[in-house]
Protein backbone atom coordinates (compact mmCIF):
# COMPACT_ATOMS: atom_id res chain seq x y z
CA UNK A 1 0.00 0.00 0.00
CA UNK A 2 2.68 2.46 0.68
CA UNK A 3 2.85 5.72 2.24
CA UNK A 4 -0.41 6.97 3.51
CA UNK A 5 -0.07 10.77 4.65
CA UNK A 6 -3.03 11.62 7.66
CA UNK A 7 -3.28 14.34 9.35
CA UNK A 8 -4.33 14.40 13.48
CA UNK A 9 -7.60 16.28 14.71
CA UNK A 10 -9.08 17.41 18.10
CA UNK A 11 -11.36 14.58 19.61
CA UNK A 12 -12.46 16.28 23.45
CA UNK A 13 -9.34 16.47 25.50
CA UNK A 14 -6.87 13.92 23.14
CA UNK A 15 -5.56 14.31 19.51
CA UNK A 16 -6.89 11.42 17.10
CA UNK A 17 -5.57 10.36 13.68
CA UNK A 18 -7.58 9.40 10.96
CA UNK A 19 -7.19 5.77 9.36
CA UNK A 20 -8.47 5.61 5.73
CA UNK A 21 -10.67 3.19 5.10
CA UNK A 22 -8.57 1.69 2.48
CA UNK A 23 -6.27 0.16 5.81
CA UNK A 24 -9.62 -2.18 5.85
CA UNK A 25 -9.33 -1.37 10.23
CA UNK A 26 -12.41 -1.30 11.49
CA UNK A 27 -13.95 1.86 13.88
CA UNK A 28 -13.01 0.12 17.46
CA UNK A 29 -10.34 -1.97 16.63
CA UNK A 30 -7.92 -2.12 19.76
CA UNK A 31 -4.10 -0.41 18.37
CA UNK A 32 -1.15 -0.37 19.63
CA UNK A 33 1.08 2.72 19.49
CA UNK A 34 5.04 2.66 19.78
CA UNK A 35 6.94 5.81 19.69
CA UNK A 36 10.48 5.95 18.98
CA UNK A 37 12.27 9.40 18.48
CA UNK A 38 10.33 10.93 15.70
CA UNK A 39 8.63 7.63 14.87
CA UNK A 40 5.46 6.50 15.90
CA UNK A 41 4.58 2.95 14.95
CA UNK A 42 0.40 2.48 14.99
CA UNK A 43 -0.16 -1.20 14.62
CA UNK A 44 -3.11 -3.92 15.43
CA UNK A 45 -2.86 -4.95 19.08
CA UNK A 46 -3.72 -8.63 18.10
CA UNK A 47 -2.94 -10.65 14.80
CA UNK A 48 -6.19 -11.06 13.47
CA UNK A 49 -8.86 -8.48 12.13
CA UNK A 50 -11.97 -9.39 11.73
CA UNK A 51 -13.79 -7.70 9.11
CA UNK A 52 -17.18 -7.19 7.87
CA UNK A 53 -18.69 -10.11 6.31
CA UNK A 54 -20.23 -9.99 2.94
CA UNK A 55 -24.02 -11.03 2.33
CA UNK A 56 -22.61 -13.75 0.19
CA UNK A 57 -20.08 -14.97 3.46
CA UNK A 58 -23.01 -14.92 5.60
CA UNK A 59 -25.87 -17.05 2.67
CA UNK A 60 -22.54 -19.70 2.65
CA UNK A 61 -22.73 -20.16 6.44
CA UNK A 62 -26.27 -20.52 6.39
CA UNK A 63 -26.14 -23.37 4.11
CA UNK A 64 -23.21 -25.18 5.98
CA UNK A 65 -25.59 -24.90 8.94
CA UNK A 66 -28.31 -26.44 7.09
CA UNK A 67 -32.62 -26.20 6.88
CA UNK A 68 -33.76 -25.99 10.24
CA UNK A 69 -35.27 -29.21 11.28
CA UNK A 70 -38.66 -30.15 13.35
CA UNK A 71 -39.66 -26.75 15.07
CA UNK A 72 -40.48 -27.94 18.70
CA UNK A 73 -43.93 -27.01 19.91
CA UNK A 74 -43.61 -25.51 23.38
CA UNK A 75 -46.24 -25.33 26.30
CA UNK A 76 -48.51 -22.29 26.19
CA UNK A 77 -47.44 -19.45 28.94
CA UNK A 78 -49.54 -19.59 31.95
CA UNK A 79 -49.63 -16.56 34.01
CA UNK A 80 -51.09 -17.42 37.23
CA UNK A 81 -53.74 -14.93 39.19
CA UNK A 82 -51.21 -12.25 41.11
CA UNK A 83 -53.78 -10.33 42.71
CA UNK A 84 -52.68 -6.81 43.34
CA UNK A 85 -49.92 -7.00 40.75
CA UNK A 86 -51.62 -5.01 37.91
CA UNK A 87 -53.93 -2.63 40.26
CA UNK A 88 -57.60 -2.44 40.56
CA UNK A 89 -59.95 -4.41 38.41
């Protein structure tokens, strides 16, 4: 990808950098900052990042999961008598 030139902004009481989108890091994403004389290393704070999943990603894992089988039929919900509970009658 190269060089990507940012520039820092006022977020309340800190300074924040902007990441273009084109980095593919999502908004959250825990960083890890390393500053060395006039260098200062961003990078992810864990190997993996886990990004946004496609509709097409999410139809595949559907169908690995498979049709749903026998939907179970539950018990109706009894609510007993609570006298007083919901006021006057």
């Amino acid at each position: 990808m190269g060089v990507i030139e940012s520039r820092t902004f006022k977020s309340g009481d800190q300074v924040a950098v902007v990441l273009p989108d084109a980095l593919g890091i999502p908004a959250g994403f825990a960083l890890r900052l390393e500053w060395e004389g006039r260098t200062v290393t961003i990078s992810p704070a864990s190997e993996e990042i886990e990004t946004k999943r496609t509709w097409a990603e999410v139809l595949e894992k559907l169908a690995e999961i498979g049709p749903v089988g026998e939907v179970e039929v539950r018990d109706p919900d009894i609510f007993p008598d609570r006298p007083g509970l919901y006021g006057p009658r």
